[in-house]
C-alpha atoms as a PDB file:
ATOM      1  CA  UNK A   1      59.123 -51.451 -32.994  1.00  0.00           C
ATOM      2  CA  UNK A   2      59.553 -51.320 -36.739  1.00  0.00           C
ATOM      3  CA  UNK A   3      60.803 -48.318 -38.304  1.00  0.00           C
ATOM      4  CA  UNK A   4      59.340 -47.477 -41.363  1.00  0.00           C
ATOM      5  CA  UNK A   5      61.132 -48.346 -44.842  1.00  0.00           C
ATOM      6  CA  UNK A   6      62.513 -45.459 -46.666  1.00  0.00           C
ATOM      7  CA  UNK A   7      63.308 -46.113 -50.457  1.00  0.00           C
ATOM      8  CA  UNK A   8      64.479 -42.646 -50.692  1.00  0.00           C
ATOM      9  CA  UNK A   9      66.891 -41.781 -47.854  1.00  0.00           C
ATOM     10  CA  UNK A  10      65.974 -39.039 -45.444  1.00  0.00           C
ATOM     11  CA  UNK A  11      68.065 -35.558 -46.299  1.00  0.00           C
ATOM     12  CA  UNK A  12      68.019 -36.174 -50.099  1.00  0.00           C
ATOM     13  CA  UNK A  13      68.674 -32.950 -51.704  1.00  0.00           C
ATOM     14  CA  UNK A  14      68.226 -33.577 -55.361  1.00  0.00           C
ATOM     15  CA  UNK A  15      67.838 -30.141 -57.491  1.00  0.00           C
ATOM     16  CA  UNK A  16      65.074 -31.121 -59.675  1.00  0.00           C
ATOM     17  CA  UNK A  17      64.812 -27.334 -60.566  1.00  0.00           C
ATOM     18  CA  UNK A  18      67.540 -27.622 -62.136  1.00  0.00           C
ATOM     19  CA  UNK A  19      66.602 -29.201 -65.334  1.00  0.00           C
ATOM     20  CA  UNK A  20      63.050 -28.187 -64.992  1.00  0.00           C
ATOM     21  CA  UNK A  21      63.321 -26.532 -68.672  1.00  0.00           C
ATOM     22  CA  UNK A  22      64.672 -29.872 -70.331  1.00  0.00           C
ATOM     23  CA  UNK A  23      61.932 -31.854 -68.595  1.00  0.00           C
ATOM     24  CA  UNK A  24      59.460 -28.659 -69.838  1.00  0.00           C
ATOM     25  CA  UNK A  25      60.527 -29.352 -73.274  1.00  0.00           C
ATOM     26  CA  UNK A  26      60.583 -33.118 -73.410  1.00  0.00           C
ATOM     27  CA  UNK A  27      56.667 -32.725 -72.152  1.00  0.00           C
ATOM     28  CA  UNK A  28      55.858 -30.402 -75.142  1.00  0.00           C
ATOM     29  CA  UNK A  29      57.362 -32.753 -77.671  1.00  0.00           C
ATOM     30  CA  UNK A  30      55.387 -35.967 -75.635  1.00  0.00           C
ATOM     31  CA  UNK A  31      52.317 -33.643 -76.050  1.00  0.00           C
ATOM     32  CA  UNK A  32      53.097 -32.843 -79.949  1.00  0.00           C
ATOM     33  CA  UNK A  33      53.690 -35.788 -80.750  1.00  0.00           C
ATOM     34  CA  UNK A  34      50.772 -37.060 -79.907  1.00  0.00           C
ATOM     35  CA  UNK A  35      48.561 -34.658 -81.498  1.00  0.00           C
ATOM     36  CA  UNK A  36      50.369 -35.457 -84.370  1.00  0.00           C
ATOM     37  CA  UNK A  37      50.051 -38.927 -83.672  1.00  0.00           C
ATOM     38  CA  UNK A  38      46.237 -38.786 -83.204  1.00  0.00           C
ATOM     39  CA  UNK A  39      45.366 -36.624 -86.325  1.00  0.00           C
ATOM     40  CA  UNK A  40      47.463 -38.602 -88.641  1.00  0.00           C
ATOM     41  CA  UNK A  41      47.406 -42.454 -87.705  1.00  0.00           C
ATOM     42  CA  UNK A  42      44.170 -41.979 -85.375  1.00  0.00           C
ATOM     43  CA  UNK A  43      43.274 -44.890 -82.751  1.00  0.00           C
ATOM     44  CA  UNK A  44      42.253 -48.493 -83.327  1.00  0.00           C
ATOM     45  CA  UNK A  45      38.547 -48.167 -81.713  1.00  0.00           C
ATOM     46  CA  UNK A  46      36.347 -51.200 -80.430  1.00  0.00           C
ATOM     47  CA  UNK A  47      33.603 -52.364 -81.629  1.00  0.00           C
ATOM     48  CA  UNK A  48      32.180 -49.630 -78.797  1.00  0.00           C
ATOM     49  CA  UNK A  49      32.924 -46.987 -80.378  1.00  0.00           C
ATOM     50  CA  UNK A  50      32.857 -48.051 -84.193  1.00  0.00           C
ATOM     51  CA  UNK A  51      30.291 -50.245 -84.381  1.00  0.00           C
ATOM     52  CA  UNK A  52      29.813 -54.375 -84.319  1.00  0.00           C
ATOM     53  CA  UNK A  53      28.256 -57.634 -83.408  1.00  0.00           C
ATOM     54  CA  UNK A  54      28.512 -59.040 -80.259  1.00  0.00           C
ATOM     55  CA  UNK A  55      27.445 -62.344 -79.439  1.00  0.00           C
ATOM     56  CA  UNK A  56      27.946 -64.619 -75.940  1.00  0.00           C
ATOM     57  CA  UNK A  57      27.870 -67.831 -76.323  1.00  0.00           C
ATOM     58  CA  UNK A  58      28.872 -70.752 -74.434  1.00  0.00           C
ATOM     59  CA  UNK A  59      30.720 -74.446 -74.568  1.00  0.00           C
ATOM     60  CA  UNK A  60      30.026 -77.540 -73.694  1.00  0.00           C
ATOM     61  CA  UNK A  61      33.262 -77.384 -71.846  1.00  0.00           C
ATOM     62  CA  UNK A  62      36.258 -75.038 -70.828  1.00  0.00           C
ATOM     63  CA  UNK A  63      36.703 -72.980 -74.303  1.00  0.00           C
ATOM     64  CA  UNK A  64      40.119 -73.030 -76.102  1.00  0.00           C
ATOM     65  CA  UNK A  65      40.531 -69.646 -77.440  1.00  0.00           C
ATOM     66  CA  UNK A  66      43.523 -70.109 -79.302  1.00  0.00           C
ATOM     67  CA  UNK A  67      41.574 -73.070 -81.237  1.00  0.00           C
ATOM     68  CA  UNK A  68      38.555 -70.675 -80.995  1.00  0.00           C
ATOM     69  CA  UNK A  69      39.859 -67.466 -82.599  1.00  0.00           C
ATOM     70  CA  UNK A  70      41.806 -69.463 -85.677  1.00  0.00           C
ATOM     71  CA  UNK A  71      38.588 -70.506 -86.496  1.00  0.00           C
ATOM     72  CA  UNK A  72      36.706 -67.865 -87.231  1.00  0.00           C
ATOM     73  CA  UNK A  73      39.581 -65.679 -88.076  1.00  0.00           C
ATOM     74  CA  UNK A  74      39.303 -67.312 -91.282  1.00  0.00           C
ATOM     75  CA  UNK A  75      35.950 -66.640 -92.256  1.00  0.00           C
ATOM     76  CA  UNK A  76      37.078 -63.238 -93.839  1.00  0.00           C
ATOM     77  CA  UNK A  77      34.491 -61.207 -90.837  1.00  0.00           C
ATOM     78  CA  UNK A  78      38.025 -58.699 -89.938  1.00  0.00           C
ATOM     79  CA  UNK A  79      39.395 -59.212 -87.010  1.00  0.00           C
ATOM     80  CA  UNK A  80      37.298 -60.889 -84.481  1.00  0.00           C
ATOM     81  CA  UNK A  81      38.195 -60.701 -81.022  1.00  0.00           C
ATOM     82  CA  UNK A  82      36.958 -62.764 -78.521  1.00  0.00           C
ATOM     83  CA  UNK A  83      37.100 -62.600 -74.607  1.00  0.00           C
ATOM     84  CA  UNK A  84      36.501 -65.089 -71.870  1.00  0.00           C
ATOM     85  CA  UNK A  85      34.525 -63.949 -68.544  1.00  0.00           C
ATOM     86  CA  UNK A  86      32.462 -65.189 -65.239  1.00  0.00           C
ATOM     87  CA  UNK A  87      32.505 -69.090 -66.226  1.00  0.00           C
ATOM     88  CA  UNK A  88      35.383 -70.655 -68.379  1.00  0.00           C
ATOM     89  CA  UNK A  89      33.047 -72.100 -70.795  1.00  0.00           C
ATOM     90  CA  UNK A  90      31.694 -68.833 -71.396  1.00  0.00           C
ATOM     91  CA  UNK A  91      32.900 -66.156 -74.259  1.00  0.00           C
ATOM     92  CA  UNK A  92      31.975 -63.107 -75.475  1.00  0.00           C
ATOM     93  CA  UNK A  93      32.772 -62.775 -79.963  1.00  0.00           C
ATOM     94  CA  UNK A  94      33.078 -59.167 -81.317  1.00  0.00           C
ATOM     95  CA  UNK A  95      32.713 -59.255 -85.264  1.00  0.00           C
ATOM     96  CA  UNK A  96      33.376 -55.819 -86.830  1.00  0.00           C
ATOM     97  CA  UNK A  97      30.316 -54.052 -88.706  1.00  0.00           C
ATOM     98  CA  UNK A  98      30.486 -56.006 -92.465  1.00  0.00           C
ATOM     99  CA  UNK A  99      28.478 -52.968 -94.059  1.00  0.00           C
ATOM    100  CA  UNK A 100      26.961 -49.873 -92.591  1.00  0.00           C
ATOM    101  CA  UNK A 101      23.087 -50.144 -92.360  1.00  0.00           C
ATOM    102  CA  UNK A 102      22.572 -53.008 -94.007  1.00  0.00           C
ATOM    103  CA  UNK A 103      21.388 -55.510 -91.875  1.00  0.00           C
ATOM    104  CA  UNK A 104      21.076 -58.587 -93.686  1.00  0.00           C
ATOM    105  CA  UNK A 105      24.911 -58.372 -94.255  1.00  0.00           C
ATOM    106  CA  UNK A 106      25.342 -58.764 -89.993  1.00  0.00           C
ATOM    107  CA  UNK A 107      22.912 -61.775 -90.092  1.00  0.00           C
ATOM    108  CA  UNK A 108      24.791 -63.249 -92.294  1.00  0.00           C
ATOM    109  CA  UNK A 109      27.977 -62.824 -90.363  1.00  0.00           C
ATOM    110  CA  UNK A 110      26.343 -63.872 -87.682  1.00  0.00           C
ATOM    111  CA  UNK A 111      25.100 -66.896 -89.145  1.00  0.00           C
ATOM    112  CA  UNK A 112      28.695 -67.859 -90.732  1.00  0.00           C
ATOM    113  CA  UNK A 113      30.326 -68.409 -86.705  1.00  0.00           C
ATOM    114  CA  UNK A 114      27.162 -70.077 -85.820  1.00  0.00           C
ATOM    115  CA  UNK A 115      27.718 -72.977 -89.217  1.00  0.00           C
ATOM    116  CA  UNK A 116      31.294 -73.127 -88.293  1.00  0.00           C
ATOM    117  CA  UNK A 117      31.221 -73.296 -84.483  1.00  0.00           C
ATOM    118  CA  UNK A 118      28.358 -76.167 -84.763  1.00  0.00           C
ATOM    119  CA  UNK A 119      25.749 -76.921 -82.463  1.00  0.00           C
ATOM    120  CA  UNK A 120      26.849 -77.611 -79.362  1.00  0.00           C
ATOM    121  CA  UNK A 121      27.401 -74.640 -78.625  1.00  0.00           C
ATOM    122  CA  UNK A 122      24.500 -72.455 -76.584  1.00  0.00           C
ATOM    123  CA  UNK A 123      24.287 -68.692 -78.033  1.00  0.00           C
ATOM    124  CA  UNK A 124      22.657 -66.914 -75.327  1.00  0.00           C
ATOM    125  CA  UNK A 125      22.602 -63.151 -76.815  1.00  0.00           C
ATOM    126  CA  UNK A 126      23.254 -61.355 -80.107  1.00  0.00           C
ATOM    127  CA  UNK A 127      23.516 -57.638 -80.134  1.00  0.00           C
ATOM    128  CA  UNK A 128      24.228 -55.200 -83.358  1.00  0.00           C
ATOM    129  CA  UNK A 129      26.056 -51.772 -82.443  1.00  0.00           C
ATOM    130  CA  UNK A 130      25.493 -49.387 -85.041  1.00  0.00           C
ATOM    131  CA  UNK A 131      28.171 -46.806 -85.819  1.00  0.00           C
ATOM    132  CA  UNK A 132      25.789 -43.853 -84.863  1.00  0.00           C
ATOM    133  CA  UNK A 133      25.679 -45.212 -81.512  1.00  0.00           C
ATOM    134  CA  UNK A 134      29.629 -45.464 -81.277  1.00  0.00           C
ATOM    135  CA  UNK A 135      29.504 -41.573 -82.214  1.00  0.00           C
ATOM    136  CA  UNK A 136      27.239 -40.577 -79.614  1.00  0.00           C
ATOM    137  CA  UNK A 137      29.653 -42.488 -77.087  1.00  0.00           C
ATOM    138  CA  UNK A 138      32.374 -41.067 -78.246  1.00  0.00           C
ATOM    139  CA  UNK A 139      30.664 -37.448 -78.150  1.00  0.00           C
ATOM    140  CA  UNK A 140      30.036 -38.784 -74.317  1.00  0.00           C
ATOM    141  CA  UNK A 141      33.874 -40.167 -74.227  1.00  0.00           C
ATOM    142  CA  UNK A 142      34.572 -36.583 -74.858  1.00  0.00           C
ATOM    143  CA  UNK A 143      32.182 -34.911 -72.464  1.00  0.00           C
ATOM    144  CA  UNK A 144      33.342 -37.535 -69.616  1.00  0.00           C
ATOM    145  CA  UNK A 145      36.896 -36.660 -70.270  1.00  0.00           C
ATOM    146  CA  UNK A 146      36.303 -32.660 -70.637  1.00  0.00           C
ATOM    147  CA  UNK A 147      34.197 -32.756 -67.298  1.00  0.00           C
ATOM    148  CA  UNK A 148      36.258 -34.992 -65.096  1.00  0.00           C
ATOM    149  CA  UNK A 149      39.369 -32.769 -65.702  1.00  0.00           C
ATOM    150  CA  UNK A 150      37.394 -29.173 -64.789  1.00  0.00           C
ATOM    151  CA  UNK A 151      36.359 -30.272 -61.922  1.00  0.00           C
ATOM    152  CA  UNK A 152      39.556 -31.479 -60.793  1.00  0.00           C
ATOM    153  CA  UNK A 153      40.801 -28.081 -61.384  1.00  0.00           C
ATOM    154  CA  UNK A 154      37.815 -26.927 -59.760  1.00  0.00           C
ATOM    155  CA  UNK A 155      38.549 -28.852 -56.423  1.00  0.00           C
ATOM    156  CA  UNK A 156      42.151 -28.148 -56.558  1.00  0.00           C
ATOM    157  CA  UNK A 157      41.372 -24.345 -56.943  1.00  0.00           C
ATOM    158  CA  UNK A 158      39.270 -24.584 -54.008  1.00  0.00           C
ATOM    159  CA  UNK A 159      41.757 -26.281 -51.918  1.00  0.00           C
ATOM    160  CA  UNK A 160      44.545 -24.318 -52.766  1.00  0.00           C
ATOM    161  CA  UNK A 161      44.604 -21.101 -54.935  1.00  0.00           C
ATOM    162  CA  UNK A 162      43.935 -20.668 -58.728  1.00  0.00           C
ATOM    163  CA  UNK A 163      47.585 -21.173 -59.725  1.00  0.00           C
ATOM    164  CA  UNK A 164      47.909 -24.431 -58.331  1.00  0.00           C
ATOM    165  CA  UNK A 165      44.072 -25.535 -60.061  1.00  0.00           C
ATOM    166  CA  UNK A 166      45.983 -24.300 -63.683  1.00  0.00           C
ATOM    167  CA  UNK A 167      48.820 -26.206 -63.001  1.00  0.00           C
ATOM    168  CA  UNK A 168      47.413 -29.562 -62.167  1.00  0.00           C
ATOM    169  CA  UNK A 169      45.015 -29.034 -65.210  1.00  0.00           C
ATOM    170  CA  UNK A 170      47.656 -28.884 -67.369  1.00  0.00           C
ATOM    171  CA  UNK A 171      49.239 -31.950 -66.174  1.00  0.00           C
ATOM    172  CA  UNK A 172      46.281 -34.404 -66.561  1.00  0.00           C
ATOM    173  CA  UNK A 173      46.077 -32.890 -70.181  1.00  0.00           C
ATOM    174  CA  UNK A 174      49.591 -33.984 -70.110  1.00  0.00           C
ATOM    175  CA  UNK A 175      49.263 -37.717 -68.463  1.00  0.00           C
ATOM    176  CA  UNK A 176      45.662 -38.000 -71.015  1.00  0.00           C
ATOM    177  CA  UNK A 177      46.920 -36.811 -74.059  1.00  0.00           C
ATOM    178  CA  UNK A 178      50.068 -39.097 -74.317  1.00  0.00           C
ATOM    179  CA  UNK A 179      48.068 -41.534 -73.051  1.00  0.00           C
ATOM    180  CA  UNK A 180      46.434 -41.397 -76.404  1.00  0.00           C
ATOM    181  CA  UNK A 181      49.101 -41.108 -78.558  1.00  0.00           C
ATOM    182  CA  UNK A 182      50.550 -44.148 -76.675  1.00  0.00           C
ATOM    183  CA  UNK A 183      47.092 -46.000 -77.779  1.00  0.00           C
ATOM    184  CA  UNK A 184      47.946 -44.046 -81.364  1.00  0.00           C
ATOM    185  CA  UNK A 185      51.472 -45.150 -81.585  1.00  0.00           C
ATOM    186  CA  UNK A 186      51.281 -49.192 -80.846  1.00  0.00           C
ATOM    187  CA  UNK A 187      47.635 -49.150 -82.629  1.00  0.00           C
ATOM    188  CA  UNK A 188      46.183 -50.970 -79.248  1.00  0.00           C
ATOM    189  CA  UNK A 189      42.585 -51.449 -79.194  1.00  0.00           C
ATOM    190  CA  UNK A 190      40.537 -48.480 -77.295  1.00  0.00           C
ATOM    191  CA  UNK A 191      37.785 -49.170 -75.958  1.00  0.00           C
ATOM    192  CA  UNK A 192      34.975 -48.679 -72.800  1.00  0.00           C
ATOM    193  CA  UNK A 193      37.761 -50.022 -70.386  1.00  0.00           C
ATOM    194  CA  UNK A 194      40.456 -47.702 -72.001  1.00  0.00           C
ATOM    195  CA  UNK A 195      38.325 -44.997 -71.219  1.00  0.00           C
ATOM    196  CA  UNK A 196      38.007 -46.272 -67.259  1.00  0.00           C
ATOM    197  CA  UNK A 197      41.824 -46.495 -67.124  1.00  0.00           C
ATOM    198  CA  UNK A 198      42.417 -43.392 -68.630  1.00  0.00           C
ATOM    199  CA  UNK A 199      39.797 -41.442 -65.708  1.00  0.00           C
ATOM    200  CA  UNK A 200      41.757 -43.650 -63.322  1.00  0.00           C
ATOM    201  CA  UNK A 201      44.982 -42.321 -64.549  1.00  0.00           C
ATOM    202  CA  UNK A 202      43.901 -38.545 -64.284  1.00  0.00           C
ATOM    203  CA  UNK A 203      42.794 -39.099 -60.847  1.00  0.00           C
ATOM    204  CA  UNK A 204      45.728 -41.375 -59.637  1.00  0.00           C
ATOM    205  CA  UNK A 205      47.920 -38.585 -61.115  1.00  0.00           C
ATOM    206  CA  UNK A 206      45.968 -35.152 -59.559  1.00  0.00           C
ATOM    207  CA  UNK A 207      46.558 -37.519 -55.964  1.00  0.00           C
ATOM    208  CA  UNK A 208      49.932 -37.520 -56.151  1.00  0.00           C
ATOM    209  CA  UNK A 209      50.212 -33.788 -57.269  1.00  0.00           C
ATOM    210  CA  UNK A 210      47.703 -32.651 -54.657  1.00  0.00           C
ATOM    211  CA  UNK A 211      50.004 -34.261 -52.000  1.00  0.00           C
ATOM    212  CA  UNK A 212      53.091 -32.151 -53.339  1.00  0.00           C
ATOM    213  CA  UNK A 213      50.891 -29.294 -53.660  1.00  0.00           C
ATOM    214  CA  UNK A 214      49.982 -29.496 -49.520  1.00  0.00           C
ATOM    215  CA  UNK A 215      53.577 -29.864 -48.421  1.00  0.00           C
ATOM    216  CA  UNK A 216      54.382 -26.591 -50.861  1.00  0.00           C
ATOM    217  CA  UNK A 217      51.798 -24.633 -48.985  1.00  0.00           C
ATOM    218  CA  UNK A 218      52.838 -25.621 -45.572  1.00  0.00           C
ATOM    219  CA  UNK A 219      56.592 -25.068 -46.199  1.00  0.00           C
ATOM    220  CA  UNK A 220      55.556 -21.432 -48.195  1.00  0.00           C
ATOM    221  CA  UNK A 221      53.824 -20.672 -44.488  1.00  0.00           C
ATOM    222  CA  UNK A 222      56.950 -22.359 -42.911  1.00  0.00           C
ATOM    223  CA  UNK A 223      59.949 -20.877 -44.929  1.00  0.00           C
ATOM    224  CA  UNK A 224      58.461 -17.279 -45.639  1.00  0.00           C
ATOM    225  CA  UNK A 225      61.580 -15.828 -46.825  1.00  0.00           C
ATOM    226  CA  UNK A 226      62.892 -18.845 -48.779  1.00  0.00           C
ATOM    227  CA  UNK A 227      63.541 -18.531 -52.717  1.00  0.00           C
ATOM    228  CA  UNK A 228      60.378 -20.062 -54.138  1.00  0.00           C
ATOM    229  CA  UNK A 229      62.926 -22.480 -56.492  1.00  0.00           C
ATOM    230  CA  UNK A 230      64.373 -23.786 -53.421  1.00  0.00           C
ATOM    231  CA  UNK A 231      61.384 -24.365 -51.464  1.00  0.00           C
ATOM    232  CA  UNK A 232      59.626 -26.600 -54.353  1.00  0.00           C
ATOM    233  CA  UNK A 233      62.853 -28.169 -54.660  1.00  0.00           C
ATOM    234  CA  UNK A 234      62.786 -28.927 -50.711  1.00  0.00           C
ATOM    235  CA  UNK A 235      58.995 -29.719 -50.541  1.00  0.00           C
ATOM    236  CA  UNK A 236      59.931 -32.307 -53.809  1.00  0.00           C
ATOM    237  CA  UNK A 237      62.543 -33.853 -51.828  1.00  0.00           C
ATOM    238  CA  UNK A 238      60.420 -34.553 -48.170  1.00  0.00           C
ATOM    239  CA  UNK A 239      57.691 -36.304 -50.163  1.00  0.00           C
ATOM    240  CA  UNK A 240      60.092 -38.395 -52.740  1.00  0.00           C
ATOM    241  CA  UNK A 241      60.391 -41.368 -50.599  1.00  0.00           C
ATOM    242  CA  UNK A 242      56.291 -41.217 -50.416  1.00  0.00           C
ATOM    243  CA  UNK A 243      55.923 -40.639 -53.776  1.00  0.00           C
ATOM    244  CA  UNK A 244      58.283 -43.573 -55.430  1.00  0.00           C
ATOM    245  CA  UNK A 245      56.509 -46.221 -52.470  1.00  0.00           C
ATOM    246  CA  UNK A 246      53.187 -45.420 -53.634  1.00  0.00           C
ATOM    247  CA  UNK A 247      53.834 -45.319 -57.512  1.00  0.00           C
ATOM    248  CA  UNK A 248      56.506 -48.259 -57.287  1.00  0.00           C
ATOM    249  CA  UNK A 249      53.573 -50.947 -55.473  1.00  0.00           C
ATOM    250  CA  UNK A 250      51.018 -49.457 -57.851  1.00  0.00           C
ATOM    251  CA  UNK A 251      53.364 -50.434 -60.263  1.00  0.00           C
ATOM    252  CA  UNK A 252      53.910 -53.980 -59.200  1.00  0.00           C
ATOM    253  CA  UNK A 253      50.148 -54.694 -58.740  1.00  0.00           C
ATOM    254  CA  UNK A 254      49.786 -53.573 -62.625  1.00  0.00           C
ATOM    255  CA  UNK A 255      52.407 -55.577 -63.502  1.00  0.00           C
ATOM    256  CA  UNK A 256      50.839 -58.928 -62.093  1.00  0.00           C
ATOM    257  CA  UNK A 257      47.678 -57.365 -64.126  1.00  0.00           C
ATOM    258  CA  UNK A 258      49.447 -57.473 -66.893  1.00  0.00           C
ATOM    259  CA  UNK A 259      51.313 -60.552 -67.111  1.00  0.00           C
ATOM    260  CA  UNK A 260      48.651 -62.581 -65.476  1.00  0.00           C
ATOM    261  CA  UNK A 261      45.674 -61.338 -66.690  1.00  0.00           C
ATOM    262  CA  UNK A 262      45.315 -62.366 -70.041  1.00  0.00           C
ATOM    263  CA  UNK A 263      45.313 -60.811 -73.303  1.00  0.00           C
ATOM    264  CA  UNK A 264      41.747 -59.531 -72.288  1.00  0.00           C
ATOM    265  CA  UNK A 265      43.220 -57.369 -69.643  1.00  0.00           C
ATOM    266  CA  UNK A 266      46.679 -55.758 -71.550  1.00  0.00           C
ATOM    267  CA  UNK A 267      45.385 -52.826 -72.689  1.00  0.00           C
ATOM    268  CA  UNK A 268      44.023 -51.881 -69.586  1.00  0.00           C
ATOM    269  CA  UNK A 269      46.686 -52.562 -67.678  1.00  0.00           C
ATOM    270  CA  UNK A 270      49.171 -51.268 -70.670  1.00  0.00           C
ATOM    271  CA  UNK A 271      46.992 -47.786 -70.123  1.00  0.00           C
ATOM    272  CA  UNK A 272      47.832 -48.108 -66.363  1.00  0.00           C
ATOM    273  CA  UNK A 273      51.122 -48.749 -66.258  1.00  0.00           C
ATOM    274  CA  UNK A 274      51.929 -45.651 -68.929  1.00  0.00           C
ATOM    275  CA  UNK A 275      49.390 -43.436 -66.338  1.00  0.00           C
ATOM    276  CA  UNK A 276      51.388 -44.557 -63.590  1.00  0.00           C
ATOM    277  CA  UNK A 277      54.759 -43.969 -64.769  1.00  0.00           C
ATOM    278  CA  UNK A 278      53.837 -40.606 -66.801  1.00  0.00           C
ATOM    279  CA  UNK A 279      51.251 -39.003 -64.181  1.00  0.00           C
ATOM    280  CA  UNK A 280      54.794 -39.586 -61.936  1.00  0.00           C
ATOM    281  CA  UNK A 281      56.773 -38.079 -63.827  1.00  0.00           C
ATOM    282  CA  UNK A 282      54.465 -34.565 -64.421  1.00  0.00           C
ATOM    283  CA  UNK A 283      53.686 -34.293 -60.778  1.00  0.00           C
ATOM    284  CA  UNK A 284      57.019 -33.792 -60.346  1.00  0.00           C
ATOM    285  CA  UNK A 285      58.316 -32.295 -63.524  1.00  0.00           C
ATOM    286  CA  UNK A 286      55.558 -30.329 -65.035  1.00  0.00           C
ATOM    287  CA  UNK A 287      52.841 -29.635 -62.563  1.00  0.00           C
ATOM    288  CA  UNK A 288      55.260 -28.213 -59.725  1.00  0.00           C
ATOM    289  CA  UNK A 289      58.213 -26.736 -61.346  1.00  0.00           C
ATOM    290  CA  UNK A 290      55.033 -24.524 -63.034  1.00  0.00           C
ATOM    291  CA  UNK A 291      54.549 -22.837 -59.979  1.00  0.00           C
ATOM    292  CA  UNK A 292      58.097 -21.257 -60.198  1.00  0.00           C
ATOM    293  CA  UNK A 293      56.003 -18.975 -63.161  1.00  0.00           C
ATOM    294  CA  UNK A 294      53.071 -18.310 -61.211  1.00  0.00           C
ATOM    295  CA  UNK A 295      53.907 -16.102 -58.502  1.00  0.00           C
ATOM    296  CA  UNK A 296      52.324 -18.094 -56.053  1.00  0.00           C
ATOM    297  CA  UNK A 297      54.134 -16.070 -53.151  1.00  0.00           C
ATOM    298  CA  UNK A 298      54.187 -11.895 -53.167  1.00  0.00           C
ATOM    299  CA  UNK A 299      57.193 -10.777 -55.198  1.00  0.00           C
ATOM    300  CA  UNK A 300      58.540  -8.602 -51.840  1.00  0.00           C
ATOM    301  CA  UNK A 301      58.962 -11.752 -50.347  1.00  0.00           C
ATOM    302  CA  UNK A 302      61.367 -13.455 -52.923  1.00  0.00           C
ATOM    303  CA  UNK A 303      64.040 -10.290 -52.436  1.00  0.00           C
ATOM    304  CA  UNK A 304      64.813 -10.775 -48.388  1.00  0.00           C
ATOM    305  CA  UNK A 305      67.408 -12.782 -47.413  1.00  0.00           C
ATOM    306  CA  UNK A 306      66.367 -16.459 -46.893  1.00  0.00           C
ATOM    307  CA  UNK A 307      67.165 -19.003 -44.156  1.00  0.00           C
ATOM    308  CA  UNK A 308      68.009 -22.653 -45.271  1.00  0.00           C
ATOM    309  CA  UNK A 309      66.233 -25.295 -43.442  1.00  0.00           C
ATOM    310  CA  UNK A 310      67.877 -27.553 -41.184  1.00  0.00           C
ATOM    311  CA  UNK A 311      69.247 -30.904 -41.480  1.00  0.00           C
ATOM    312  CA  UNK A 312      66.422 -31.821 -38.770  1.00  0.00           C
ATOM    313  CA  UNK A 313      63.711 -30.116 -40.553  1.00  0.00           C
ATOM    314  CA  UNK A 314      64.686 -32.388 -43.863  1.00  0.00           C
ATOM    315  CA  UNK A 315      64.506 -35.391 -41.670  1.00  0.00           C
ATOM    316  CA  UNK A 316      61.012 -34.498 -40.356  1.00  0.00           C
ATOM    317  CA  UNK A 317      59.215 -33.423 -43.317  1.00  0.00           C
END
């Protein structure tokens, strides 16, 4: 028989409680910091959300992209990005909008990569994305990110009681909005699958919390009489070992994403990895030390004396 592998060893006691406050204000500098971060330098949008030409086209043969993109980064266009997909001869070119609502000034940036990648190559589709269009997405962005996150709190609410619905709320704002000034800070392209990894990253996180969150409410029915401090620290402590196996292969598979993916894939996987790491971190440093604030149990409770849990009841949980 196997046993099962335990990164975290059974009986760990560590008082995360303890320095709940630092870890409260570190989170509230992350979070103003990206505000500030967001109003001042703003994010590096795609072509989806500001606007652009995007053409497919395809080789002759397996395209060289380096070879490719120094090219037609010289035909003064801005910066042109270009990404490989489905066959290697295919490629998708982004040029950035040359002047708003004029037309003939995206034909003729069209026609520019068309004289100077020749013709043997086979363009299959041209499309123009006009910056009202990337305003209505982002309006949508906005809408997507505003409803995924109430009804989160919605379903934890349901599951659980109001406090614990607030709490993990104000978590994913936590893990999204230094997300953003991440994307802010290293000017990183955002774009359509930015937006995918940062709903992944709310919902990744809100698991994680939502398994902390069950094993607070069993141990509050469990340990009636314990100090509500101690009892999140204890309930932290059974479901470490889970939480650092889950997060830490996550991790790993991101990783591979990342370094093997291509430059295609490193923002997404550059989002993931920060959601992984940070949604982590504010399960267990922001969204449960909050319910020490929210008198989750009734305060006649926290003044009898309280029994400590046994060495056997550490092992089990």
């Amino acid at each position: 028989m196997f046993k099962p592998i335990h990164i975290v060893p059974a009986g760990t006691r560590i008082d995360f409680m303890r320095y709940h406050k630092i870890t409260f204000a570190i989170s509230v500098l992350m979070v103003i910091a990206s505000i500030v971060l967001f109003f001042t330098r703003g994010l590096n949008y795609g072509i989806d959300f500001e606007g652009g030409i995007l053409m497919e086209v395809r080789g002759q043969q397996a395209v060289d992209l380096a070879d490719m993109r120094e090219k037609l980064n010289n035909l003064d266009l801005g910066e042109i990005s270009l990404q490989q997909f489905g066959d290697a001869k295919d490629v998708l070119v982004r040029i950035p909008l040359q002047k708003v609502n004029d037309p003939a000034q995206q034909q003729a940036a069209v026609q520019k990569v068309k004289d100077t990648l020749g013709t043997s190559w086979e363009y299959r589709r041209t499309e123009t994305v006009g910056p009202k269009f990337g305003d209505e997405l982002k309006s949508g962005t906005a809408w997507a990110f505003g409803l995924a996150m109430l009804g989160i709190m919605a379903y934890v609410w349901f599951r659980y009681e109001w406090q614990f619905g607030v709490n993990a709320l104000l978590a994913l704002f936590h893990d999204v909005i230094t997300t953003i000034g991440l994307f802010s800070l290293l000017r990183i392209e955002f774009n359509l699958t930015i937006v995918a990894a940062v709903l992944t990253i709310a919902g990744y996180s809100v698991n994680d919390t939502v398994v902390i969150y069950d094993r607070i409410r069993y141990d509050l029915r469990r340990y009636k009489k314990m100090p509500l401090g101690e009892l999140i620290n204890f309930a932290l402590n059974t479901t470490l070992s889970r939480t650092t196996v889950t997060s830490g292969l996550t991790l790993l598979s991101v990783l591979a994403l990342y370094i093997f993916g291509g430059e295609v894939l490193h923002g997404f996987s550059i989002a993931l990895i920060w959601g992984i790491i940070i949604g982590t971190y504010s399960t267990i440093c922001v969204a449960t030390p909050l319910l020490l604030y929210m008198k989750i149990r009734p305060a006649r409770e926290k003044e009898e004396a309280t029994p400590q849990p046994d060495e056997g009841a550490v092992k089990r949980g």
